[in-house]
PDB file of N, CA and C in Angstrom:
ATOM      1  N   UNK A   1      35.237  20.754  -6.102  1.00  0.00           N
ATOM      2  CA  UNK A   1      35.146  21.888  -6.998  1.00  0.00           C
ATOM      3  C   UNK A   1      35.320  21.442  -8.444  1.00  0.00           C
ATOM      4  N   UNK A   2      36.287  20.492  -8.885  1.00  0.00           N
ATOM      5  CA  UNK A   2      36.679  20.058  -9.889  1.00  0.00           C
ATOM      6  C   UNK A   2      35.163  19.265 -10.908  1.00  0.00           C
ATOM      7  N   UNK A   3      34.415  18.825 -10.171  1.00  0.00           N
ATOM      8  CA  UNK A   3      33.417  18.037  -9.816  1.00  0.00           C
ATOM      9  C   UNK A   3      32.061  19.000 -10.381  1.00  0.00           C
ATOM     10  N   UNK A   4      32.316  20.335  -9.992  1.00  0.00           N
ATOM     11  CA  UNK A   4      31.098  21.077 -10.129  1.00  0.00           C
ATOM     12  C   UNK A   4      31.735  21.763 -11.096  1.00  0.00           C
ATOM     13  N   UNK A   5      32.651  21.660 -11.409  1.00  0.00           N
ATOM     14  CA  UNK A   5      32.981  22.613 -12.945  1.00  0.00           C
ATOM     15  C   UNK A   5      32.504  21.906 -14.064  1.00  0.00           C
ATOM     16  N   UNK A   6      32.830  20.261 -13.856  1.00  0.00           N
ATOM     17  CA  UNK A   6      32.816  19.420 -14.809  1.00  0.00           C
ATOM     18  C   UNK A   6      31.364  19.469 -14.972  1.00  0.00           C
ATOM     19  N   UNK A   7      30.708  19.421 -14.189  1.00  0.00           N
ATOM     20  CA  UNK A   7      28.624  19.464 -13.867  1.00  0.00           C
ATOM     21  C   UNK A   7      28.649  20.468 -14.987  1.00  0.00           C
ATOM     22  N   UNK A   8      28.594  21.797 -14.887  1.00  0.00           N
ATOM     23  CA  UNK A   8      28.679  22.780 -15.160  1.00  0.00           C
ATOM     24  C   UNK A   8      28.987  22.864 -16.840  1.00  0.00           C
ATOM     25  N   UNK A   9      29.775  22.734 -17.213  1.00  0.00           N
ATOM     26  CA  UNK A   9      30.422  22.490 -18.477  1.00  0.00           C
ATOM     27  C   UNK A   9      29.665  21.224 -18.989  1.00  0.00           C
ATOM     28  N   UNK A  10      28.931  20.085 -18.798  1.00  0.00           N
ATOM     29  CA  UNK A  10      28.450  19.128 -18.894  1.00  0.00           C
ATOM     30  C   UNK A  10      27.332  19.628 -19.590  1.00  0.00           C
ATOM     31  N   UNK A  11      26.630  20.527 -18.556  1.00  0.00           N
ATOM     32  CA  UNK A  11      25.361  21.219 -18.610  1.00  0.00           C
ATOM     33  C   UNK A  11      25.440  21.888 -19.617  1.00  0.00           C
ATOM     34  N   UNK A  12      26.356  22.924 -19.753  1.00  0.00           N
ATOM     35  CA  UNK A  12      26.386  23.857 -21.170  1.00  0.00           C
ATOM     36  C   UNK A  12      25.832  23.163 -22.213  1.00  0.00           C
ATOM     37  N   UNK A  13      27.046  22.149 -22.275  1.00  0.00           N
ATOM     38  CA  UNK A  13      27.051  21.619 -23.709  1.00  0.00           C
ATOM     39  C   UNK A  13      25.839  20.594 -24.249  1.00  0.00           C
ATOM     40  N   UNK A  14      25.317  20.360 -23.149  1.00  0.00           N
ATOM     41  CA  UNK A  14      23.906  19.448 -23.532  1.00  0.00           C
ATOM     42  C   UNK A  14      22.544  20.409 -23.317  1.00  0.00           C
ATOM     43  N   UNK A  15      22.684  21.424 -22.626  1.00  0.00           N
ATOM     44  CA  UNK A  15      21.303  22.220 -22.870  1.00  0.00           C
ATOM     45  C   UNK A  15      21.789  23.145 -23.717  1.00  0.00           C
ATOM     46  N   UNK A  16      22.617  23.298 -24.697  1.00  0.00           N
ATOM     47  CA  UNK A  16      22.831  24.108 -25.768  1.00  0.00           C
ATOM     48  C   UNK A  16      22.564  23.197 -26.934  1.00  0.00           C
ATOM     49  N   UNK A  17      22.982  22.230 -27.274  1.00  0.00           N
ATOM     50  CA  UNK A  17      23.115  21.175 -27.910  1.00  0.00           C
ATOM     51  C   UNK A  17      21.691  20.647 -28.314  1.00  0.00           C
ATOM     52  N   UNK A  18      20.738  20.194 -26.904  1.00  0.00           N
ATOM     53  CA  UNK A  18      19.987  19.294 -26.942  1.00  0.00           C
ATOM     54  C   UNK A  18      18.760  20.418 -26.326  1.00  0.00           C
ATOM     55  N   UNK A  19      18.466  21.094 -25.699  1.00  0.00           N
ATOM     56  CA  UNK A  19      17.248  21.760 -25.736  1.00  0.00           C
ATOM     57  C   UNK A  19      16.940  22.796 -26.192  1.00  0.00           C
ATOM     58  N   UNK A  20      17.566  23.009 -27.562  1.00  0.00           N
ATOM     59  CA  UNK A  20      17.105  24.488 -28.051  1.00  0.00           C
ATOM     60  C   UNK A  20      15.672  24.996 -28.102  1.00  0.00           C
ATOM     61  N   UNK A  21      14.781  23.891 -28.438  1.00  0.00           N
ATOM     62  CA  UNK A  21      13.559  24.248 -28.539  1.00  0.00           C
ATOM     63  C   UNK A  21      12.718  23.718 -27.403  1.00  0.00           C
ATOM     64  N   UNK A  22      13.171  23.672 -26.243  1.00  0.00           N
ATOM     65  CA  UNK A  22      12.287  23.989 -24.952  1.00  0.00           C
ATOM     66  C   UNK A  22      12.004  24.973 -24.325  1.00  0.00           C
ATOM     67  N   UNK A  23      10.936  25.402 -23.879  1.00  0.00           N
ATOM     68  CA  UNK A  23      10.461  26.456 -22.790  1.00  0.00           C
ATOM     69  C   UNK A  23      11.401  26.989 -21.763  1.00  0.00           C
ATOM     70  N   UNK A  24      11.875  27.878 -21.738  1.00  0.00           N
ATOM     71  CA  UNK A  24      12.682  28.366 -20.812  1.00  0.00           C
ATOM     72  C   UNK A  24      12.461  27.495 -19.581  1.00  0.00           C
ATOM     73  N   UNK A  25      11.157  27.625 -19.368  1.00  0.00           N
ATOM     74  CA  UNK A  25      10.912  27.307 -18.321  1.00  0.00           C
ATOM     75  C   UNK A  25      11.432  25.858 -17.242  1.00  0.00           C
ATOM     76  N   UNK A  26      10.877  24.642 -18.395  1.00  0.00           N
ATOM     77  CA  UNK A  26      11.022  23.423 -18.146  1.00  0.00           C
ATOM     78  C   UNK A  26      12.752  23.267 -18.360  1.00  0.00           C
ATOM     79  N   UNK A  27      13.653  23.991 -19.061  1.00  0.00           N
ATOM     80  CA  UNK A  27      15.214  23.732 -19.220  1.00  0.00           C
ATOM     81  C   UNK A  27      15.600  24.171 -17.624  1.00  0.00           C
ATOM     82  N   UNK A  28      14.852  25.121 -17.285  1.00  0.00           N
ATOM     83  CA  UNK A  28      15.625  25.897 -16.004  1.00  0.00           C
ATOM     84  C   UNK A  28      15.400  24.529 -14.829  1.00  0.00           C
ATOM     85  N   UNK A  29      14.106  24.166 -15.127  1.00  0.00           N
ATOM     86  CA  UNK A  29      14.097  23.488 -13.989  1.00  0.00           C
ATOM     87  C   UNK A  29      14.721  21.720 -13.854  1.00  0.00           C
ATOM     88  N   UNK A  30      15.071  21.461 -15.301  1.00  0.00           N
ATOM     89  CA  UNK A  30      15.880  20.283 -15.369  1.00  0.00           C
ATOM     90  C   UNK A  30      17.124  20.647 -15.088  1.00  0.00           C
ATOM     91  N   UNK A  31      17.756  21.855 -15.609  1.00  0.00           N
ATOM     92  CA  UNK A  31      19.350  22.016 -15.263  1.00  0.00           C
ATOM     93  C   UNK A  31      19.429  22.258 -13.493  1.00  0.00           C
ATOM     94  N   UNK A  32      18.124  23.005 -12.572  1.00  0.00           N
ATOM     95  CA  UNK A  32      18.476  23.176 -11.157  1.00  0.00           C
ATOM     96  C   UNK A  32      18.296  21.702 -10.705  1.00  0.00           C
ATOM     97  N   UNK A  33      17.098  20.634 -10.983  1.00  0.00           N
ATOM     98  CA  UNK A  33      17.585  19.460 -10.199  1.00  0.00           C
ATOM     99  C   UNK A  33      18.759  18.805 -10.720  1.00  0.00           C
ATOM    100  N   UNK A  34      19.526  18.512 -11.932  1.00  0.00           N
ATOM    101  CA  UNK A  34      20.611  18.505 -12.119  1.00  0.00           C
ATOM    102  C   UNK A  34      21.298  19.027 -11.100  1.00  0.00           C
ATOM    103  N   UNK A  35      21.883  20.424 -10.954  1.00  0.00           N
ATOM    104  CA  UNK A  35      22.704  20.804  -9.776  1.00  0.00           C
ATOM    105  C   UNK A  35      22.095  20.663  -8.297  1.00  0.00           C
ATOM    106  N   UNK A  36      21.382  20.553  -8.157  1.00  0.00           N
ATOM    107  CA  UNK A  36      21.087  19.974  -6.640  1.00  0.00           C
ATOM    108  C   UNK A  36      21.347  18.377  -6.390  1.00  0.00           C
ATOM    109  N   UNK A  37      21.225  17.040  -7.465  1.00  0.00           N
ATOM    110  CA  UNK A  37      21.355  16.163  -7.345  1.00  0.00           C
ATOM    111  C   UNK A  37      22.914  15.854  -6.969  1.00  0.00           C
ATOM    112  N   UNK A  38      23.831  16.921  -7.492  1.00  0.00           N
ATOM    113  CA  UNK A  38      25.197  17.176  -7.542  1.00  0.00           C
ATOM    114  C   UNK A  38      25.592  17.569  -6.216  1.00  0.00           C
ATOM    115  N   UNK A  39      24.005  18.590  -5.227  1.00  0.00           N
ATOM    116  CA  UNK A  39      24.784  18.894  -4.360  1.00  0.00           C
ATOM    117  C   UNK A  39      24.955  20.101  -4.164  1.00  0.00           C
ATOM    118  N   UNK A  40      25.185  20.772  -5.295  1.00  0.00           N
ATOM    119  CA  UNK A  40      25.510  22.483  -5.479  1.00  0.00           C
ATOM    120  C   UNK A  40      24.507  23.233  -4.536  1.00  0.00           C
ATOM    121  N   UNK A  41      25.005  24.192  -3.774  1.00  0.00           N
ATOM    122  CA  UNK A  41      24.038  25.256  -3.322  1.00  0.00           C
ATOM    123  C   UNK A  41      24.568  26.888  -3.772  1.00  0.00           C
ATOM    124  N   UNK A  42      23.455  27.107  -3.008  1.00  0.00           N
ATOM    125  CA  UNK A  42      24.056  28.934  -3.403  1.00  0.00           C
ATOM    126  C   UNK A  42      24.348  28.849  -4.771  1.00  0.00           C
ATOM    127  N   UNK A  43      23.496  28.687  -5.573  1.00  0.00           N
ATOM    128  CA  UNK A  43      23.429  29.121  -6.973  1.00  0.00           C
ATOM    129  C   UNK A  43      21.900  29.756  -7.584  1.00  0.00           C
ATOM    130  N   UNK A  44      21.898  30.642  -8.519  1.00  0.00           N
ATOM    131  CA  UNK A  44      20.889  30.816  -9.377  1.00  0.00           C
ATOM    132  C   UNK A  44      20.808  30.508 -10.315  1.00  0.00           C
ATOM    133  N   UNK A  45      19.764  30.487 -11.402  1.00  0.00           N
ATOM    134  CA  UNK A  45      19.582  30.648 -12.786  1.00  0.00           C
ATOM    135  C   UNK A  45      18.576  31.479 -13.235  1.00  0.00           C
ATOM    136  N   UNK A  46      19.007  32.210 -14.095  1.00  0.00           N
ATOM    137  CA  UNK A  46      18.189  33.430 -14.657  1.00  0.00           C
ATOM    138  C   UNK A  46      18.428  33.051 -16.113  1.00  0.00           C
ATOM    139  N   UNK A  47      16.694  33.183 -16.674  1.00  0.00           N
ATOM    140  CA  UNK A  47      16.757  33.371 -18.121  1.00  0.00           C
ATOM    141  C   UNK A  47      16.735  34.778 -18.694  1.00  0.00           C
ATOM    142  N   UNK A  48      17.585  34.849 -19.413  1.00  0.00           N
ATOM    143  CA  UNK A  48      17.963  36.269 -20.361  1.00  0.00           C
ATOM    144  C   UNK A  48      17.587  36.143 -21.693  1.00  0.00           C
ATOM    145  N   UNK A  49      17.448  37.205 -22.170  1.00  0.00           N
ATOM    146  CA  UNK A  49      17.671  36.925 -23.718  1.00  0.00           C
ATOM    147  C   UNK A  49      19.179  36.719 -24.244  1.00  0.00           C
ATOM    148  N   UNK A  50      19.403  36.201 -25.545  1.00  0.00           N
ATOM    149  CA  UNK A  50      20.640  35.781 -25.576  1.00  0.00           C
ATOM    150  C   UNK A  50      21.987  36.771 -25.781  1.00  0.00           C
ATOM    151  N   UNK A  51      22.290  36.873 -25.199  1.00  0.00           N
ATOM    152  CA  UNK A  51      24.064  37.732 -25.262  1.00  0.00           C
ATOM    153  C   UNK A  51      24.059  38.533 -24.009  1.00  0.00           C
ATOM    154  N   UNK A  52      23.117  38.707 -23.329  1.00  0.00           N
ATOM    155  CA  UNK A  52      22.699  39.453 -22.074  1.00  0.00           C
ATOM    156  C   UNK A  52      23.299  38.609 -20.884  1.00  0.00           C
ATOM    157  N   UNK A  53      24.460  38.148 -21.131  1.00  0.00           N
ATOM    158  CA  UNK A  53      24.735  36.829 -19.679  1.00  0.00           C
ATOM    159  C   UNK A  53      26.444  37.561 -19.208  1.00  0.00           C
ATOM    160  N   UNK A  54      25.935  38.926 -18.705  1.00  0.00           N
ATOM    161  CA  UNK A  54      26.788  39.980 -17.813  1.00  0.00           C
ATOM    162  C   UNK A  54      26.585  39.323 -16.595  1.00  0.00           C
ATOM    163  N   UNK A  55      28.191  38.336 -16.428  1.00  0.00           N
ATOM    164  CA  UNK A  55      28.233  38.012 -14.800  1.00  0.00           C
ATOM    165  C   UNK A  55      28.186  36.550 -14.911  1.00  0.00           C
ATOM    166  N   UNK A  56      27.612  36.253 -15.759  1.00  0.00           N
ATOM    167  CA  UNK A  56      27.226  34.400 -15.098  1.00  0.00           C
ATOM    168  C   UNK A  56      27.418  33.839 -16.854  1.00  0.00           C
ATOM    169  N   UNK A  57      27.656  32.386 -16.166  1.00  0.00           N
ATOM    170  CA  UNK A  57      27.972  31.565 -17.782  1.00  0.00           C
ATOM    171  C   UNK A  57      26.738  30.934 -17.748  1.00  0.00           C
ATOM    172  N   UNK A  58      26.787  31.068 -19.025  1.00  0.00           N
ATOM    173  CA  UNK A  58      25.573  30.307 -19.871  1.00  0.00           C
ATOM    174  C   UNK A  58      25.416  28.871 -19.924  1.00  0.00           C
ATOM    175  N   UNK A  59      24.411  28.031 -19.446  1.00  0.00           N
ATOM    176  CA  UNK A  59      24.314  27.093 -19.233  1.00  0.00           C
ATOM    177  C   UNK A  59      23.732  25.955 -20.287  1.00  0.00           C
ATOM    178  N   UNK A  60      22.613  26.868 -21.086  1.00  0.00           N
ATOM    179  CA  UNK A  60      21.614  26.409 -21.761  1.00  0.00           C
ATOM    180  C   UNK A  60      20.918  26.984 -22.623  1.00  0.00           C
ATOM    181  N   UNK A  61      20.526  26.876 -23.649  1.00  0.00           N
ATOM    182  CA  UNK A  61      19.643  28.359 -24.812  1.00  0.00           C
ATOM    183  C   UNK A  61      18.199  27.274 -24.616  1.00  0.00           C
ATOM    184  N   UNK A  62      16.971  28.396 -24.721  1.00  0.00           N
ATOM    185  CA  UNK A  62      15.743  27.478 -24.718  1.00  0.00           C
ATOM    186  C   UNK A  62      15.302  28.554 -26.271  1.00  0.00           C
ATOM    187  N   UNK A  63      13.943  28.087 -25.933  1.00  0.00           N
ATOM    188  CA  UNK A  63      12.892  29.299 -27.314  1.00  0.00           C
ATOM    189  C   UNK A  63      13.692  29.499 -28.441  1.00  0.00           C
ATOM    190  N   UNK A  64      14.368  28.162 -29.113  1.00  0.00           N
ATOM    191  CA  UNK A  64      14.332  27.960 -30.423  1.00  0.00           C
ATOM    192  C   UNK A  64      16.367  29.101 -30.576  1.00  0.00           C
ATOM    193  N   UNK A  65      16.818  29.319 -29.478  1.00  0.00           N
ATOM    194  CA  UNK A  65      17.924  29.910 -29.277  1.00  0.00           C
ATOM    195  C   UNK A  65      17.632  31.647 -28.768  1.00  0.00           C
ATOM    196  N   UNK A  66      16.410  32.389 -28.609  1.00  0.00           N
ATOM    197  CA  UNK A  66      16.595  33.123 -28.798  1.00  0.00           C
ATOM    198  C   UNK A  66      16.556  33.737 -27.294  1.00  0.00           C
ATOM    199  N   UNK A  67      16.730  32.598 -26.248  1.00  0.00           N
ATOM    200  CA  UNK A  67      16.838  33.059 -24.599  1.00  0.00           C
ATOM    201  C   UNK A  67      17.664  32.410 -24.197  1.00  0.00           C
ATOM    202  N   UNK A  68      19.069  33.043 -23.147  1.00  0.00           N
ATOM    203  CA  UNK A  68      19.500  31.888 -22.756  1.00  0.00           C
ATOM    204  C   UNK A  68      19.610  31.510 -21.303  1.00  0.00           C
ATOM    205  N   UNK A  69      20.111  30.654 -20.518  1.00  0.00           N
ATOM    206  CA  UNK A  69      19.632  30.419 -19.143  1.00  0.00           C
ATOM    207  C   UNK A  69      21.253  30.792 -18.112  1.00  0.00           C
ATOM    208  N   UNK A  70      21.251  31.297 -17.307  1.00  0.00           N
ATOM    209  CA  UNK A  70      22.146  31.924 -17.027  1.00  0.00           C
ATOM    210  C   UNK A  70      23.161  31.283 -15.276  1.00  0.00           C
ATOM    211  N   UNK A  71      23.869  30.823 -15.330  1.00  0.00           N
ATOM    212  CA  UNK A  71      24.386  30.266 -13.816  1.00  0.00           C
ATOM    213  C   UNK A  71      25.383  31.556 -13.585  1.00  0.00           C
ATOM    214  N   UNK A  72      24.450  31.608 -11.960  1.00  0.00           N
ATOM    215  CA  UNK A  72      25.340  32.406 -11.320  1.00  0.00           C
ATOM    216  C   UNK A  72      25.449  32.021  -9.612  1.00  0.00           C
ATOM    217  N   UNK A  73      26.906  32.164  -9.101  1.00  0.00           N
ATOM    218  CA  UNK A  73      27.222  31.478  -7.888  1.00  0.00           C
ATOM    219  C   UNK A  73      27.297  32.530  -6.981  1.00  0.00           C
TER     220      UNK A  73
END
């Protein structure tokens, strides 16, 4: 568990950081093989627009900040 928090928090801070200006699309699908390489199941990700992340932490902002990508377990 300790393990998938650290993933998790890892993730934030580098798809906030480092892919602001990617496609929703292509961020979602680098952060899920990320968590599958980890192992993780039973998770989603949903892109929102940004402040809309009722329920799940934010993983990643794509489209220049103005969507963000959403983990929920």
């Amino acid at each position: 568990m300790k393990k998938f928090i650290l993933a998790v928090g890892l993730l934030s801070l580098a798809g906030t950081a480092f892919a602001a200006g990617k496609p929703c699309e292509e961020l979602k699908a680098e952060i899920a093989a990320k968590l599958d390489a980890k192992g993780v199941s039973g998770y989603s990700l949903e892109i929102v627009d940004k402040g809309a992340a009722a329920g799940g932490q934010v993983v990643g902002t794509c489209e220049g900040g103005a969507k963000e990508i959403v983990y929920k377990k």
